[in-house]
Protein backbone atom coordinates (compact mmCIF):
# COMPACT_ATOMS: atom_id res chain seq x y z
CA UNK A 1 -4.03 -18.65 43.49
CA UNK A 2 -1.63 -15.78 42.95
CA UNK A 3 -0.22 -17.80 39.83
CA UNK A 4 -3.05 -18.44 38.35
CA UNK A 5 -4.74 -15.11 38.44
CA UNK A 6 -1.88 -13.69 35.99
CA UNK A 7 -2.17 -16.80 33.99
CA UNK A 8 -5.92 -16.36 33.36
CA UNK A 9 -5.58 -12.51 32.57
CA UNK A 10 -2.51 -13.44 29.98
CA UNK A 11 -5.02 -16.04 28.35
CA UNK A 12 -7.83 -13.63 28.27
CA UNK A 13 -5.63 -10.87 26.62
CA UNK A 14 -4.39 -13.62 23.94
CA UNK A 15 -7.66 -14.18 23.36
CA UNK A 16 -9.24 -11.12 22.89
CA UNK A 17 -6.55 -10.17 20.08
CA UNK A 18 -6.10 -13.64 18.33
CA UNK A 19 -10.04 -14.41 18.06
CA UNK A 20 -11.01 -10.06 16.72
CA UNK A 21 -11.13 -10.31 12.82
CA UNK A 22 -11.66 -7.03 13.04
CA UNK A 23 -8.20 -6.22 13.75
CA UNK A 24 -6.39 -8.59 10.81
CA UNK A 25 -8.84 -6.84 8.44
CA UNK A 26 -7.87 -3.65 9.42
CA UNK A 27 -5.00 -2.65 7.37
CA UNK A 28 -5.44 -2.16 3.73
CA UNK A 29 -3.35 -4.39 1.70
CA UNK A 30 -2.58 -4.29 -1.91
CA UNK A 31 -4.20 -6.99 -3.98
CA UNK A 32 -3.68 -5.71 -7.34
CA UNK A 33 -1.30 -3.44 -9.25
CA UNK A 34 -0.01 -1.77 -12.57
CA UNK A 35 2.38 -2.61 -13.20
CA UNK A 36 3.27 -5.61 -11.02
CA UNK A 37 6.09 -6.14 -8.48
CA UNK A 38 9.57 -6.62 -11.06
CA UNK A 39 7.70 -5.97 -14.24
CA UNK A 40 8.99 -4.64 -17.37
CA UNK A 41 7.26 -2.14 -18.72
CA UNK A 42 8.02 -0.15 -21.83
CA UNK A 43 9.27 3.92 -22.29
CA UNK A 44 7.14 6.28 -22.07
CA UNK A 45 3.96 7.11 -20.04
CA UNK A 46 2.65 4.86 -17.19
CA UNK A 47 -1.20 3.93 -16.29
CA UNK A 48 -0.53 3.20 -12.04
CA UNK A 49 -2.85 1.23 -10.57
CA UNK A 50 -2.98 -0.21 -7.13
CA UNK A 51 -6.01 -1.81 -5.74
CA UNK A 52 -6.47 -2.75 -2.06
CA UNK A 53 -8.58 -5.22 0.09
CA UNK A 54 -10.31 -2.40 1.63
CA UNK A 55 -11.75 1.09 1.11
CA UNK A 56 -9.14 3.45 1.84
CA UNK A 57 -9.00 7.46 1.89
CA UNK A 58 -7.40 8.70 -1.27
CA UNK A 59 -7.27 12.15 0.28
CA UNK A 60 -4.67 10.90 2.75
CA UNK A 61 -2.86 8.19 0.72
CA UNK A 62 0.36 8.86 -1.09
CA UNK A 63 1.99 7.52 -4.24
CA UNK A 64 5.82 8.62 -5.02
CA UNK A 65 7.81 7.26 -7.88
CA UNK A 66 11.43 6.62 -6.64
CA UNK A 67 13.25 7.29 -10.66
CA UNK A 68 16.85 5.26 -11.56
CA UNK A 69 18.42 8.50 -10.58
CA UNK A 70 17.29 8.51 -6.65
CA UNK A 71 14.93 11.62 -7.61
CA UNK A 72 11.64 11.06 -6.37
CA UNK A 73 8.10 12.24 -7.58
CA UNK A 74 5.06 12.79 -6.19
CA UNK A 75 2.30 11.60 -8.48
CA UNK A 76 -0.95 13.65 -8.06
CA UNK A 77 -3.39 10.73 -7.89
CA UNK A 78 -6.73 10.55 -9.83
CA UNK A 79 -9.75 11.35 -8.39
CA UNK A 80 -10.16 11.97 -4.78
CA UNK A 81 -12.94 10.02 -1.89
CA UNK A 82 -12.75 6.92 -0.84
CA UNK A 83 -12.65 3.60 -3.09
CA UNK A 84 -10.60 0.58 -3.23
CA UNK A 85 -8.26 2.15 -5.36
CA UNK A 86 -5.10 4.23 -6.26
CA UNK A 87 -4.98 6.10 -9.36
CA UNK A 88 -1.72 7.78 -11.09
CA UNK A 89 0.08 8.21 -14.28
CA UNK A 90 3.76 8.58 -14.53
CA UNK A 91 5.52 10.42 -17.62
CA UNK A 92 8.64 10.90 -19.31
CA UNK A 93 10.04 7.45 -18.08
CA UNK A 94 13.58 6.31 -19.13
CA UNK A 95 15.40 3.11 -19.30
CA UNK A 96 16.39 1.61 -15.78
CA UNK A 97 15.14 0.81 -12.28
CA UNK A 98 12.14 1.96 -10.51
CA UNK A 99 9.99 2.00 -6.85
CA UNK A 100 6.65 2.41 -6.88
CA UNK A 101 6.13 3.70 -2.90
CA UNK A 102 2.45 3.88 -1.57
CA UNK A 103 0.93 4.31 1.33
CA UNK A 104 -2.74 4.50 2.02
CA UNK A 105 -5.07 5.15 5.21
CA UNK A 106 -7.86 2.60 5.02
CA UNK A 107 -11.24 4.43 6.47
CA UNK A 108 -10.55 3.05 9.83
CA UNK A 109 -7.31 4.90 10.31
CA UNK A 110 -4.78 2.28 9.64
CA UNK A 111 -2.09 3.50 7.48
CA UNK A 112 -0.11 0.80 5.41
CA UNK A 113 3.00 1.40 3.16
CA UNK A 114 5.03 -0.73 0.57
CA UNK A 115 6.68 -0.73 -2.59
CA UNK A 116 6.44 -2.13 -6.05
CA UNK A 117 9.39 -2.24 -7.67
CA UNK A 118 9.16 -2.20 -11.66
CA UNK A 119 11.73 -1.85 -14.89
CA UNK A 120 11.18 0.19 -17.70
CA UNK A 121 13.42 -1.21 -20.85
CA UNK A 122 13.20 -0.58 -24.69
């Protein structure tokens, strides 16, 4: 009996994390973005857009553009609230490598981070 008390609180732990959708659906993912992951984009000024899977607080969610020289820039996003979206413009972009970082904090308190990384050319 000892051995199977542990089993059967093991199982019910698995099962109360593995069965929650609640939990996978938590953490706000990027579905969309502009300019897409290795993209080449031209000189210039940049529309950014990332969208995510959930509603996230733009308030508390953070966009920084990594430039060719290892500088980076906070961009001042568009519009605060809460949406599905991330809103920024980038300017004075030169020829060579970029990283797009992000993070977000969907409503429920997850926070999430990634990059996107992009090219700017001609």
């Amino acid at each position: 009996m000892a051995t199977t008390l542990p089993r059967a609180l093991l199982f019910l732990a698995f099962a109360s994390t593995a069965f929650c959708p609640a939990q996978a659906a938590a953490h706000a993912i990027v579905v969309a973005s502009s300019p897409e992951p290795r993209q080449i984009v031209t000189r210039g000024e940049l529309k950014i857009e990332l969208r995510f899977n959930s509603r996230i607080d733009r308030a508390r969610s953070r966009l920084v553009l990594l430039r060719p020289d290892g500088s980076a820039q906070a961009l001042g996003l568009k519009e605060a609230g809460v949406g599905e979206s991330l809103e920024a413009e980038a300017t004075g972009l030169e020829k060579g490598f970029y990283r797009l970082l992000w993070q977000a904090l969907s409503v429920d308190g997850h926070v999430t981070h990634g990059e996107i990384p992009f090219q700017v050319d001609r």
